[in-house]
PDB file of N, CA and C in Angstrom:
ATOM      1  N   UNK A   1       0.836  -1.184   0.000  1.00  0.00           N
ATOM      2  CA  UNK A   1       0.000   0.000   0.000  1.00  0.00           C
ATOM      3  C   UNK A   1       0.881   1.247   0.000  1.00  0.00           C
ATOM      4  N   UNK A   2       0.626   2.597  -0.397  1.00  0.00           N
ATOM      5  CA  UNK A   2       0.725   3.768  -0.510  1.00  0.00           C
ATOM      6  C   UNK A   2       0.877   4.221   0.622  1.00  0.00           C
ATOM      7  N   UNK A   3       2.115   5.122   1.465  1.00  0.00           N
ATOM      8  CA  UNK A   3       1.822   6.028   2.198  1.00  0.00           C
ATOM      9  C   UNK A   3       0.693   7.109   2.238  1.00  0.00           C
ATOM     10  N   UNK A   4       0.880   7.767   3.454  1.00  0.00           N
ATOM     11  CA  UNK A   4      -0.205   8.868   3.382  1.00  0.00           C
ATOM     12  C   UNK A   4       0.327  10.387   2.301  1.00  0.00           C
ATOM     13  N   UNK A   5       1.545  10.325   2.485  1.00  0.00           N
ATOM     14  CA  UNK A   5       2.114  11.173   1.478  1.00  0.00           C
ATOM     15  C   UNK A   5       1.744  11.106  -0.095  1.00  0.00           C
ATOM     16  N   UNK A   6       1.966   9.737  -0.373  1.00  0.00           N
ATOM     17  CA  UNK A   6       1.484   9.462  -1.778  1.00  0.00           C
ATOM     18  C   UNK A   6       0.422   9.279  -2.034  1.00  0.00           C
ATOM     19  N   UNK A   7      -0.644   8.952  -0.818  1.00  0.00           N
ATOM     20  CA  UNK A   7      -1.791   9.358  -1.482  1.00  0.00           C
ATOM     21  C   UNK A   7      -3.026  10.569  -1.886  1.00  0.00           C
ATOM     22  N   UNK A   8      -1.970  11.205  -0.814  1.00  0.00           N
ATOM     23  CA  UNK A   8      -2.624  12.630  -0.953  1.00  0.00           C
ATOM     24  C   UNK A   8      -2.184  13.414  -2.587  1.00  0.00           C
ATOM     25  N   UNK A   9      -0.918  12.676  -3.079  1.00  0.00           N
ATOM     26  CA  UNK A   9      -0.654  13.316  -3.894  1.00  0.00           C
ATOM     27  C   UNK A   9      -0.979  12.830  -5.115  1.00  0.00           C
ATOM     28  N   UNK A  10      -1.597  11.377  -5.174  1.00  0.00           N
ATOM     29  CA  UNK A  10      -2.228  10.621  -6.164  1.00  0.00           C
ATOM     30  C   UNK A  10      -3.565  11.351  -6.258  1.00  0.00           C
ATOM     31  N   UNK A  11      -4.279  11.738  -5.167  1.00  0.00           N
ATOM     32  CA  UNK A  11      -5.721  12.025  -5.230  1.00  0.00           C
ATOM     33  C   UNK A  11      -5.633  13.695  -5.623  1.00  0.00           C
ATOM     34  N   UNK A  12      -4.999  14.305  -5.456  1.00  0.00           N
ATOM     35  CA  UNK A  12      -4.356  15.578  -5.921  1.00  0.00           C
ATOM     36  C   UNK A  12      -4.853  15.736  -7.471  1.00  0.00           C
ATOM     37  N   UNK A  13      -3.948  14.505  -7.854  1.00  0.00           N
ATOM     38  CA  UNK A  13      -3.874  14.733  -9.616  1.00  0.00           C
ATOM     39  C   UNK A  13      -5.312  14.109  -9.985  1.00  0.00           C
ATOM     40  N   UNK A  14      -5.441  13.411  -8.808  1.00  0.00           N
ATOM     41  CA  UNK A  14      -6.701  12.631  -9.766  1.00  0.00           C
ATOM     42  C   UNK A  14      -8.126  14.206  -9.980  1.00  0.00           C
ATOM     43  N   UNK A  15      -7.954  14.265  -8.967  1.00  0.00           N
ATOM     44  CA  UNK A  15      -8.793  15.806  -8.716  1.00  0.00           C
ATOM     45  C   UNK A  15      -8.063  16.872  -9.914  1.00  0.00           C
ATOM     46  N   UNK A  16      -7.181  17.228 -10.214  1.00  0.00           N
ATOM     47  CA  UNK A  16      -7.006  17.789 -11.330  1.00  0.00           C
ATOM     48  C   UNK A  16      -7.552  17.373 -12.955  1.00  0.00           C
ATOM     49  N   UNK A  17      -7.193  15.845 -12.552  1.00  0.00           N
ATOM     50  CA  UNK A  17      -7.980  15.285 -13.676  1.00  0.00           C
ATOM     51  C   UNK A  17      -9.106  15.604 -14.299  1.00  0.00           C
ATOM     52  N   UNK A  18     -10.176  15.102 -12.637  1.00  0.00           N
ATOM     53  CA  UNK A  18     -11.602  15.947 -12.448  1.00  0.00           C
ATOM     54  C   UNK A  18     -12.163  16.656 -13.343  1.00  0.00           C
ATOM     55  N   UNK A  19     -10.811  17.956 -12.429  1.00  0.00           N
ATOM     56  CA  UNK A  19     -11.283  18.934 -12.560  1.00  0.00           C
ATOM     57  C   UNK A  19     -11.000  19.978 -14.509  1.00  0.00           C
ATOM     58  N   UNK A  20     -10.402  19.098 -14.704  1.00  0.00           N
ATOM     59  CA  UNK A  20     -10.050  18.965 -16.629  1.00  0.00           C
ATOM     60  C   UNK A  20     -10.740  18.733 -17.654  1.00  0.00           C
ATOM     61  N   UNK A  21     -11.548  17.497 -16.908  1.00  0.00           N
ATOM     62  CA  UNK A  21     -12.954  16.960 -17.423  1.00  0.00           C
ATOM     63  C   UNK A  21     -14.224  17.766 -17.606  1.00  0.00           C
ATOM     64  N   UNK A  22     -14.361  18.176 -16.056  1.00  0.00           N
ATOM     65  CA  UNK A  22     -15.457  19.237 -15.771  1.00  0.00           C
ATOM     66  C   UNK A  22     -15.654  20.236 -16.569  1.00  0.00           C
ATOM     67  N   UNK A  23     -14.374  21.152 -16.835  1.00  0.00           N
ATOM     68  CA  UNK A  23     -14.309  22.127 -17.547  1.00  0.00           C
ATOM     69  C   UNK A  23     -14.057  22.160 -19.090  1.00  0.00           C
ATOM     70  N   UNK A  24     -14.335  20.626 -19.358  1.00  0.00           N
ATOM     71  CA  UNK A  24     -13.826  20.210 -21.207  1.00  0.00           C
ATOM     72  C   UNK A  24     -12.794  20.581 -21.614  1.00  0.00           C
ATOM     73  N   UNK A  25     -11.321  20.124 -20.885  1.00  0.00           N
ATOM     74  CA  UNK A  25     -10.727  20.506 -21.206  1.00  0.00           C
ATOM     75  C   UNK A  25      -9.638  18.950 -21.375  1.00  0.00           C
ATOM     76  N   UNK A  26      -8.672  18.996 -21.465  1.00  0.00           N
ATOM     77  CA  UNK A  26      -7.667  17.453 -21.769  1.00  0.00           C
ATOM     78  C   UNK A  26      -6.382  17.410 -21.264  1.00  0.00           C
ATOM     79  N   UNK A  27      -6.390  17.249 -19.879  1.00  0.00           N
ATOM     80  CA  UNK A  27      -5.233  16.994 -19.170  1.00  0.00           C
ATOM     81  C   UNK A  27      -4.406  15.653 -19.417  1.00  0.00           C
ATOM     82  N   UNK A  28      -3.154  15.877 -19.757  1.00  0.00           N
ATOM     83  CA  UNK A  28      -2.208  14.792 -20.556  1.00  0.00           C
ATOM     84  C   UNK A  28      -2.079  13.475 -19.934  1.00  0.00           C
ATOM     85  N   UNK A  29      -3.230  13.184 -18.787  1.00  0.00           N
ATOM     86  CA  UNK A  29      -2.970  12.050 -18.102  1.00  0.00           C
ATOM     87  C   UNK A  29      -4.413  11.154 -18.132  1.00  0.00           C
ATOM     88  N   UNK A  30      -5.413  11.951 -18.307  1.00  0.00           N
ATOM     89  CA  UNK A  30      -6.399  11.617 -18.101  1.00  0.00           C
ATOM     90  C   UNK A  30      -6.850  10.261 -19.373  1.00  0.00           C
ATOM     91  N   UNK A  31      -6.398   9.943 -19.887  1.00  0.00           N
ATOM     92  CA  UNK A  31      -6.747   8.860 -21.162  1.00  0.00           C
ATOM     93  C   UNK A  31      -5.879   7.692 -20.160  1.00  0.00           C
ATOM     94  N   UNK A  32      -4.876   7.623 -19.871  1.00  0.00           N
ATOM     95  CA  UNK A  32      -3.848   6.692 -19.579  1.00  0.00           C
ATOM     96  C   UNK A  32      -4.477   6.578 -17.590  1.00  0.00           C
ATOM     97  N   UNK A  33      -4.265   7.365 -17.128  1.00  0.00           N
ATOM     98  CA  UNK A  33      -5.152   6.619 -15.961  1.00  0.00           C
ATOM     99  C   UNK A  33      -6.503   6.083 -16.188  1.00  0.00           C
ATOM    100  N   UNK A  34      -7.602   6.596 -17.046  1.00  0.00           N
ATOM    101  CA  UNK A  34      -8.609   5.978 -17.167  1.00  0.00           C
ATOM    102  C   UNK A  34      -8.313   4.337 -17.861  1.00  0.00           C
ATOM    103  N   UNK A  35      -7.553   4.059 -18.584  1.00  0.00           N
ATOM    104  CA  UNK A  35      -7.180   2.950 -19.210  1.00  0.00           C
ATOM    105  C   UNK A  35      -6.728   1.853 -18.083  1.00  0.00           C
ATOM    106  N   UNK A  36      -5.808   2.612 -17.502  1.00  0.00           N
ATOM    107  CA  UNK A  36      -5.428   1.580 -16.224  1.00  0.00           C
ATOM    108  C   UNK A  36      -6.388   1.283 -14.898  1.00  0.00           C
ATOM    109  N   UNK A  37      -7.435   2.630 -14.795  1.00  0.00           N
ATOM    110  CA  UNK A  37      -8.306   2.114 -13.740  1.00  0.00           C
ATOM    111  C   UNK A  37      -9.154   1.504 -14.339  1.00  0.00           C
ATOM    112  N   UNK A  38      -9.473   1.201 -16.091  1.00  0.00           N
ATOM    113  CA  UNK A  38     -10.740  -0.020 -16.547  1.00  0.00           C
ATOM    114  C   UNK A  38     -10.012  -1.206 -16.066  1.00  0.00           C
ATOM    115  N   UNK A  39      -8.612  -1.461 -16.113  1.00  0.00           N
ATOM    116  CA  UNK A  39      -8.171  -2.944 -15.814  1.00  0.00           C
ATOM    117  C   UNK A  39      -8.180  -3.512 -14.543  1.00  0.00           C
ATOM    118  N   UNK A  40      -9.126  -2.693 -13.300  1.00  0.00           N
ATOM    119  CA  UNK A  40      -8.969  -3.117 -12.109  1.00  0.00           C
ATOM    120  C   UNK A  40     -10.022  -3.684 -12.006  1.00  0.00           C
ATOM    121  N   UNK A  41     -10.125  -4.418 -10.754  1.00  0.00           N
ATOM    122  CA  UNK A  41     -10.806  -5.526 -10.323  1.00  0.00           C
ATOM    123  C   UNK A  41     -12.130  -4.295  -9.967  1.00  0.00           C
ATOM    124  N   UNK A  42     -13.639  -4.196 -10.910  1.00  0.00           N
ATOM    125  CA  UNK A  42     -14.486  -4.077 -10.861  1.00  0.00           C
ATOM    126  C   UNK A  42     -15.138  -3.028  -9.146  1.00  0.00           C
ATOM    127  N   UNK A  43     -14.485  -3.686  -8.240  1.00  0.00           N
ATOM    128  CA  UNK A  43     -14.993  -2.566  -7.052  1.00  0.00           C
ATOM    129  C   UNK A  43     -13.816  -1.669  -6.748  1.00  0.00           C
ATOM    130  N   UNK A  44     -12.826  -1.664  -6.886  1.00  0.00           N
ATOM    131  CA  UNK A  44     -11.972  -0.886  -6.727  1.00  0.00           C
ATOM    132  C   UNK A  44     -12.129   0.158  -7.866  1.00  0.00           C
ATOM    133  N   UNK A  45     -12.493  -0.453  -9.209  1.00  0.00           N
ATOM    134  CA  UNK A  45     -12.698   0.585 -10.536  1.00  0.00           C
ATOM    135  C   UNK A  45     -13.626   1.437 -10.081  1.00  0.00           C
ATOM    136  N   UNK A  46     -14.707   1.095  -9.847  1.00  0.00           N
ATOM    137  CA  UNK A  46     -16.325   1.843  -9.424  1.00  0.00           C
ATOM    138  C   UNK A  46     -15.869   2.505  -8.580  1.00  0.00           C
ATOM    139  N   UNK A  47     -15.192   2.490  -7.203  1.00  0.00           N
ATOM    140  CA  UNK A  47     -15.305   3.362  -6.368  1.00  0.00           C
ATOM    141  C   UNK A  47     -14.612   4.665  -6.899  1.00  0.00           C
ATOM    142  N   UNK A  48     -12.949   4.370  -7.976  1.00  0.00           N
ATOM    143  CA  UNK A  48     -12.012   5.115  -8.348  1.00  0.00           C
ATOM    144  C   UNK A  48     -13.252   6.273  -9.088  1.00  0.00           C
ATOM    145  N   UNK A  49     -13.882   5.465 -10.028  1.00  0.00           N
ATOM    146  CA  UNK A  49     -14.374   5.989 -11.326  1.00  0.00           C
ATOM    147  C   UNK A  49     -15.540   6.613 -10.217  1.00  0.00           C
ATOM    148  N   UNK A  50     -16.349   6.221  -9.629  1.00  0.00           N
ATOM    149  CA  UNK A  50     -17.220   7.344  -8.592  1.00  0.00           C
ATOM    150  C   UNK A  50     -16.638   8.785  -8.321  1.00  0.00           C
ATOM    151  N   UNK A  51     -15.562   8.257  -6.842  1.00  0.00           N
ATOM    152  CA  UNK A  51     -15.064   9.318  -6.486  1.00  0.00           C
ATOM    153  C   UNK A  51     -14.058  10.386  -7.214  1.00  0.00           C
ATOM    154  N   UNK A  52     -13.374   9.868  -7.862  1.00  0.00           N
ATOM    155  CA  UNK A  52     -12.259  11.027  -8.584  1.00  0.00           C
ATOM    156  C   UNK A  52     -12.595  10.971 -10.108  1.00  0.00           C
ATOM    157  N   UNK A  53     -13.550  10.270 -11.244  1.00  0.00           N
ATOM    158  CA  UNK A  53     -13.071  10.338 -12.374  1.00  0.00           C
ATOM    159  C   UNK A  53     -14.265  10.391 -12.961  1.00  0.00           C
ATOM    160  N   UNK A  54     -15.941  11.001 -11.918  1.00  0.00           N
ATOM    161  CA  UNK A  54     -17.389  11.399 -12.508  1.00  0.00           C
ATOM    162  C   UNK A  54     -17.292  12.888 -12.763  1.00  0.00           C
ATOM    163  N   UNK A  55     -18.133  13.398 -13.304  1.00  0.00           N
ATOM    164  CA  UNK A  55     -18.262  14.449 -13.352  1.00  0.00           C
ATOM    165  C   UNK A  55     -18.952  15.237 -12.189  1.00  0.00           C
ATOM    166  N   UNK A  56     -19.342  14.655 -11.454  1.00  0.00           N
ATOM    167  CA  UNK A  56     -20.308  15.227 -10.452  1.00  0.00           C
ATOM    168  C   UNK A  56     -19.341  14.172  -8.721  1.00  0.00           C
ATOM    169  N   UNK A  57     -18.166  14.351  -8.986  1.00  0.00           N
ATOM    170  CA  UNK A  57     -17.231  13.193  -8.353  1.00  0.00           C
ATOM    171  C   UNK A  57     -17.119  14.505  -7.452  1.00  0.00           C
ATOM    172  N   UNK A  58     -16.821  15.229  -6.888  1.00  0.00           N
ATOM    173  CA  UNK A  58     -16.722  16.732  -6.473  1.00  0.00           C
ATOM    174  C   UNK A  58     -17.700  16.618  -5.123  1.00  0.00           C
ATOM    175  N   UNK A  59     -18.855  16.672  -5.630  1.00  0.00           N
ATOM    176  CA  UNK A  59     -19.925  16.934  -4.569  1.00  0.00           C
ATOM    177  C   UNK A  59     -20.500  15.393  -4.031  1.00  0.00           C
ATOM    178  N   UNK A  60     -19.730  14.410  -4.334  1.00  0.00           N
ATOM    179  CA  UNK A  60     -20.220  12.922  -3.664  1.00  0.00           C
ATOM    180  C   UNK A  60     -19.028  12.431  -2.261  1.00  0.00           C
ATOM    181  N   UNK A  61     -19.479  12.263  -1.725  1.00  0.00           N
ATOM    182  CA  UNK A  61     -18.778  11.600  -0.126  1.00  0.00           C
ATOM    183  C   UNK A  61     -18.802  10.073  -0.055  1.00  0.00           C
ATOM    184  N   UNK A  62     -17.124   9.862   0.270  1.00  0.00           N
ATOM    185  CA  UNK A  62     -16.942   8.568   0.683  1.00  0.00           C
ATOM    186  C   UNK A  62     -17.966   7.771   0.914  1.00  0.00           C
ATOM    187  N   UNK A  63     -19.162   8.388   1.793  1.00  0.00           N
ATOM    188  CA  UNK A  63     -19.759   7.597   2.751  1.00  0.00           C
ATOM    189  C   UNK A  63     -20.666   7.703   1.819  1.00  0.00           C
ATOM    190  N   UNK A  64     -21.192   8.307   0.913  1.00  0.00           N
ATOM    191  CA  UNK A  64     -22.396   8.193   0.035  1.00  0.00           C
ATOM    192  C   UNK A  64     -22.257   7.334  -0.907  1.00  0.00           C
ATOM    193  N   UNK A  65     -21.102   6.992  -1.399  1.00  0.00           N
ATOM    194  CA  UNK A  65     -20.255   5.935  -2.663  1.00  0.00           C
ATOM    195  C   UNK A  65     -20.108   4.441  -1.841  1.00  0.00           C
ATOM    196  N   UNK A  66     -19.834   4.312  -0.434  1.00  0.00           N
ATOM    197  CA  UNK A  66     -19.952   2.665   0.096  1.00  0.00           C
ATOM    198  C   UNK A  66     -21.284   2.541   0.278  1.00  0.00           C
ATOM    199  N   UNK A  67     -21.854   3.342   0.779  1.00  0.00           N
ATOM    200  CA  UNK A  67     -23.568   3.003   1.375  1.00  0.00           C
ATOM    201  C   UNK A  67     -24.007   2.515  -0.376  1.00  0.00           C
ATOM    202  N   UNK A  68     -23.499   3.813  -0.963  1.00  0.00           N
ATOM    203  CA  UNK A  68     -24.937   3.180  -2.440  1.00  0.00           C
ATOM    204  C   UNK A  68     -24.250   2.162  -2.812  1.00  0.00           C
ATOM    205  N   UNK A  69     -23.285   1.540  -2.949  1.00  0.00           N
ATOM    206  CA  UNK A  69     -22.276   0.144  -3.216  1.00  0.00           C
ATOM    207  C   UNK A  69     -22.982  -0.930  -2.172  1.00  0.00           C
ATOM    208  N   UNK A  70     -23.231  -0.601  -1.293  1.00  0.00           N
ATOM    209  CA  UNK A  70     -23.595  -1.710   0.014  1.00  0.00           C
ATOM    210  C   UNK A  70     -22.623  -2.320   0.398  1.00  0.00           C
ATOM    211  N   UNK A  71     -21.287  -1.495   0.811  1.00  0.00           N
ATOM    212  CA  UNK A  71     -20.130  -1.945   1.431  1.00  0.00           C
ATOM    213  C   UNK A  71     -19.276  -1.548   2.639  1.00  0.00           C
ATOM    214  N   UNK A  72     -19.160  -2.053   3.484  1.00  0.00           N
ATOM    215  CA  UNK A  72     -18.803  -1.361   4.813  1.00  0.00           C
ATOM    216  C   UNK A  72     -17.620  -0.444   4.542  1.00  0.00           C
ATOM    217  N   UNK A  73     -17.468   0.334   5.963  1.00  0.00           N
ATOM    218  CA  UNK A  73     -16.486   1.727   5.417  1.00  0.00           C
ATOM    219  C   UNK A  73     -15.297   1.421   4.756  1.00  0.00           C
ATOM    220  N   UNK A  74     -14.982  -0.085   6.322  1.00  0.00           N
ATOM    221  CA  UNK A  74     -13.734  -1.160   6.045  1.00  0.00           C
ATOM    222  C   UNK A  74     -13.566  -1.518   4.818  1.00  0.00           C
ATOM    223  N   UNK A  75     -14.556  -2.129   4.576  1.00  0.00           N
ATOM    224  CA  UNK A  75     -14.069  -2.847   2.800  1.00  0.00           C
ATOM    225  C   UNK A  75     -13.772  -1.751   2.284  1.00  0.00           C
ATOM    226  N   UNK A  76     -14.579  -0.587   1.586  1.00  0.00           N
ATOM    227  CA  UNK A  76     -14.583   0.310   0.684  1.00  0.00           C
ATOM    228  C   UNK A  76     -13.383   1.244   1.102  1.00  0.00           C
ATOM    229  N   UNK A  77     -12.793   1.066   2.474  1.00  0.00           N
ATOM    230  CA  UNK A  77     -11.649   2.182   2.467  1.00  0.00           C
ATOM    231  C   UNK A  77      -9.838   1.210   2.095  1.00  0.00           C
ATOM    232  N   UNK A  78     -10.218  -0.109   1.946  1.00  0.00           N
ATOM    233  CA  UNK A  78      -9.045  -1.207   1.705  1.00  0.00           C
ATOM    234  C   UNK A  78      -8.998  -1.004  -0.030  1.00  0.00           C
ATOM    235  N   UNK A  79     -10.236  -1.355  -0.305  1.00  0.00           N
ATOM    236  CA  UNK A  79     -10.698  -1.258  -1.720  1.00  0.00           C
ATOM    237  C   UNK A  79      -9.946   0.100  -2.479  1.00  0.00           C
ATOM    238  N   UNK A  80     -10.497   1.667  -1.975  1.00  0.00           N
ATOM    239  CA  UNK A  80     -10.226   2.237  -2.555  1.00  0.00           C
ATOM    240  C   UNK A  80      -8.389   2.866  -2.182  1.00  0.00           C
ATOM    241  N   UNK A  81      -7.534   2.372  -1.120  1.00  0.00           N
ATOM    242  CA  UNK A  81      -6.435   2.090  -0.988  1.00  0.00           C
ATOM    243  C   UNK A  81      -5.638   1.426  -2.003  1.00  0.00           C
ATOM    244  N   UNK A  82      -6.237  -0.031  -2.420  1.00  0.00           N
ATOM    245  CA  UNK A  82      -5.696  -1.269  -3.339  1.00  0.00           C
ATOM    246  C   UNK A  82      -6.100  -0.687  -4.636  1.00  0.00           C
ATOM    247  N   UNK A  83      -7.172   0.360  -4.901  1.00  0.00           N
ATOM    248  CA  UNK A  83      -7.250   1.047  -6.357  1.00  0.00           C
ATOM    249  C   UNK A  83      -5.990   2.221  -6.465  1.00  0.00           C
ATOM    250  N   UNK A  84      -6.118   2.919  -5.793  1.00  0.00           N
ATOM    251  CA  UNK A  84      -4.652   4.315  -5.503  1.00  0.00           C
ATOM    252  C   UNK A  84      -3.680   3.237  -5.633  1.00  0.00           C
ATOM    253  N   UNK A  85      -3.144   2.422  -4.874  1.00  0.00           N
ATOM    254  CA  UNK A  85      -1.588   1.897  -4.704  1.00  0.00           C
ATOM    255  C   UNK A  85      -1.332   1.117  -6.873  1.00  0.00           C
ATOM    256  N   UNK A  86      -2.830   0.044  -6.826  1.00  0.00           N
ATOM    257  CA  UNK A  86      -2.674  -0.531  -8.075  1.00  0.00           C
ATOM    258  C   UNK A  86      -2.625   0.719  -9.073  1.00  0.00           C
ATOM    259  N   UNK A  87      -2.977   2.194  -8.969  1.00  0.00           N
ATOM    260  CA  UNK A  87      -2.700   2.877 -10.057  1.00  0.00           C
ATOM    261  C   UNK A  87      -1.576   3.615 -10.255  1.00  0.00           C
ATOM    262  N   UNK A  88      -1.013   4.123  -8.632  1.00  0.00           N
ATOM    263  CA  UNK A  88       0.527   4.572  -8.974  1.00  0.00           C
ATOM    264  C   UNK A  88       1.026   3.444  -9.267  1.00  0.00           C
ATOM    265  N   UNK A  89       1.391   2.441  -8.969  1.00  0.00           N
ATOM    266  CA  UNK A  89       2.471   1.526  -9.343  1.00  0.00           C
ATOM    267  C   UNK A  89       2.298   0.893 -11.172  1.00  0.00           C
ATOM    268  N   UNK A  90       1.366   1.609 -11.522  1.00  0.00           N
ATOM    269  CA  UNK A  90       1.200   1.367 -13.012  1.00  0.00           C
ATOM    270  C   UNK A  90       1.151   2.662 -13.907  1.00  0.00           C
ATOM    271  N   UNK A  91       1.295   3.967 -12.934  1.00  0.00           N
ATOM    272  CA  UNK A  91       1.848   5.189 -13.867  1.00  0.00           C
ATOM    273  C   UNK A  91       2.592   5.367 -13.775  1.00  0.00           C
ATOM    274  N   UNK A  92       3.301   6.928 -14.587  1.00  0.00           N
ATOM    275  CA  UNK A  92       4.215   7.128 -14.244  1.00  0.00           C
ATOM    276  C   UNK A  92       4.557   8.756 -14.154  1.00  0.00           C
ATOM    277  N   UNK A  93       3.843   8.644 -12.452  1.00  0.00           N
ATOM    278  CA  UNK A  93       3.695   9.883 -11.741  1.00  0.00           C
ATOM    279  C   UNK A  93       5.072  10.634 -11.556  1.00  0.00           C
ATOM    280  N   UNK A  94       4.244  12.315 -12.204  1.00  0.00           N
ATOM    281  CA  UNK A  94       5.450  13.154 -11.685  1.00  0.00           C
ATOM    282  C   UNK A  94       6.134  13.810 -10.513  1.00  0.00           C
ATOM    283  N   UNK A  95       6.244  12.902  -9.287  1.00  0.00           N
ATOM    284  CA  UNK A  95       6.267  12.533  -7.916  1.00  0.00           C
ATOM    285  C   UNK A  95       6.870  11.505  -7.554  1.00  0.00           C
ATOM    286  N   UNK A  96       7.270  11.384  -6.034  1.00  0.00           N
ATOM    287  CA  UNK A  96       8.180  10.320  -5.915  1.00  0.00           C
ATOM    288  C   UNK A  96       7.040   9.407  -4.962  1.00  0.00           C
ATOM    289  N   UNK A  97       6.879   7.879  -5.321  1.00  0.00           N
ATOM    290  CA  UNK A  97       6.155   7.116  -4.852  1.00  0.00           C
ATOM    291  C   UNK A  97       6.909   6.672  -3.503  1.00  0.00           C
ATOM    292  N   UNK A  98       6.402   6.615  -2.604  1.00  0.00           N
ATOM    293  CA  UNK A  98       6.389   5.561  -1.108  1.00  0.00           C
ATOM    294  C   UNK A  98       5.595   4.823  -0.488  1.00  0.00           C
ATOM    295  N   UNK A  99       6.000   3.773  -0.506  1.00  0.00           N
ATOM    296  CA  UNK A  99       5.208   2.464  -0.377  1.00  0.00           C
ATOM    297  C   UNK A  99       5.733   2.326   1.059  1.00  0.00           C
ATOM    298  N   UNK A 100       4.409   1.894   1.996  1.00  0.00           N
ATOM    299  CA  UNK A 100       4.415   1.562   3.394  1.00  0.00           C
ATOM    300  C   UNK A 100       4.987  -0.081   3.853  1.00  0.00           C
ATOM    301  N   UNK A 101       5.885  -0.209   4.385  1.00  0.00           N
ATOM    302  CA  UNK A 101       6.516  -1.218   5.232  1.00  0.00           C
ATOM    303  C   UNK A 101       5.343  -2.282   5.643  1.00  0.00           C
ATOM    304  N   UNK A 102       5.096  -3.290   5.023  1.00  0.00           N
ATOM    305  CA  UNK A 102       4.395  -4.395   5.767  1.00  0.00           C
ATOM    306  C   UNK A 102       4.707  -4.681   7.163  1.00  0.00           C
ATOM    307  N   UNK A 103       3.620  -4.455   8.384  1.00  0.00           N
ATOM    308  CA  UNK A 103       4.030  -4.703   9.680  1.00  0.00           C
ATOM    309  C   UNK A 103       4.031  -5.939   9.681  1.00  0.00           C
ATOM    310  N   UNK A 104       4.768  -6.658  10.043  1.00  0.00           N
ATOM    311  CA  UNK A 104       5.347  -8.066  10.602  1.00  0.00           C
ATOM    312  C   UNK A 104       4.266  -8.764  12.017  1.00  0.00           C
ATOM    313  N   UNK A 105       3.972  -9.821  11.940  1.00  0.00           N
ATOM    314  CA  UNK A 105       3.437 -10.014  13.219  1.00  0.00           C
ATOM    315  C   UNK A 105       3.885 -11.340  13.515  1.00  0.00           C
ATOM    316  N   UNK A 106       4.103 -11.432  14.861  1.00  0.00           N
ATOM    317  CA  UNK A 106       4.623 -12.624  15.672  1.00  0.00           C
ATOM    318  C   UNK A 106       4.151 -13.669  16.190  1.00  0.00           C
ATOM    319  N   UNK A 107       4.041 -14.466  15.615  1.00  0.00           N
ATOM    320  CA  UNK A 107       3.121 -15.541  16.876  1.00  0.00           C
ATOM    321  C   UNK A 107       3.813 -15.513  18.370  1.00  0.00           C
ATOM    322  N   UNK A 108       3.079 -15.087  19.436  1.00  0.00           N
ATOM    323  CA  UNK A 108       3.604 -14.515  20.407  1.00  0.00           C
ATOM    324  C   UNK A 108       3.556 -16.588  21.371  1.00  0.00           C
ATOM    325  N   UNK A 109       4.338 -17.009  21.877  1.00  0.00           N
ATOM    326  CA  UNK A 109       3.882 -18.753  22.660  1.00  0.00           C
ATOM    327  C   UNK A 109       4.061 -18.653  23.768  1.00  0.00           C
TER     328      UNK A 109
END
């Protein structure tokens, strides 16, 4: 998964994207992330393509996009994590990516 750094800065562009769309206009990224978020696994796409890549993506809330999905916050906030991480690691953002350390766990005996 994505740090919190990188994802603020993934959702950044994606919101520029947006906001490119909105105004009919053609930001040089927007064809090539949409291409890579059709190849995701179906709930991670929907939530991406909801929240950052509708036209009306602006005025909709997290919590309005899992409820109408029928998916708890949990799922839908792993989900839309595993959509951000699967899309930086398949662009090629003008930013430096950081990927979070898998915590280790112990069987404690």
């Amino acid at each position: 998964m994505i740090d919190r750094d990188t994802e603020i800065k993934v959702v950044a562009l994606l919101v520029q994207i947006n906001f490119s769309m909105v105004i009919d206009r053609k930001h040089p990224l927007t064809e090539q992330v949409i291409e890579v978020v059709k190849k995701m696994e179906p709930v991670d796409q929907q939530i991406l393509m909801l929240k950052y890549l509708h036209i009306d993506s602006d005025s909709t809330s997290h919590t309005q996009i899992y409820n109408d999905m029928g998916l708890t916050e949990a799922v839908y906030r792993n989900s839309r994590l595993r959509g951000l991480t699967n899309l930086t690691k398949e662009m090629d953002f003008p930013f430096t990516i950081t990927m979070k350390k898998r915590k280790r766990y112990s069987k404690k005996q």
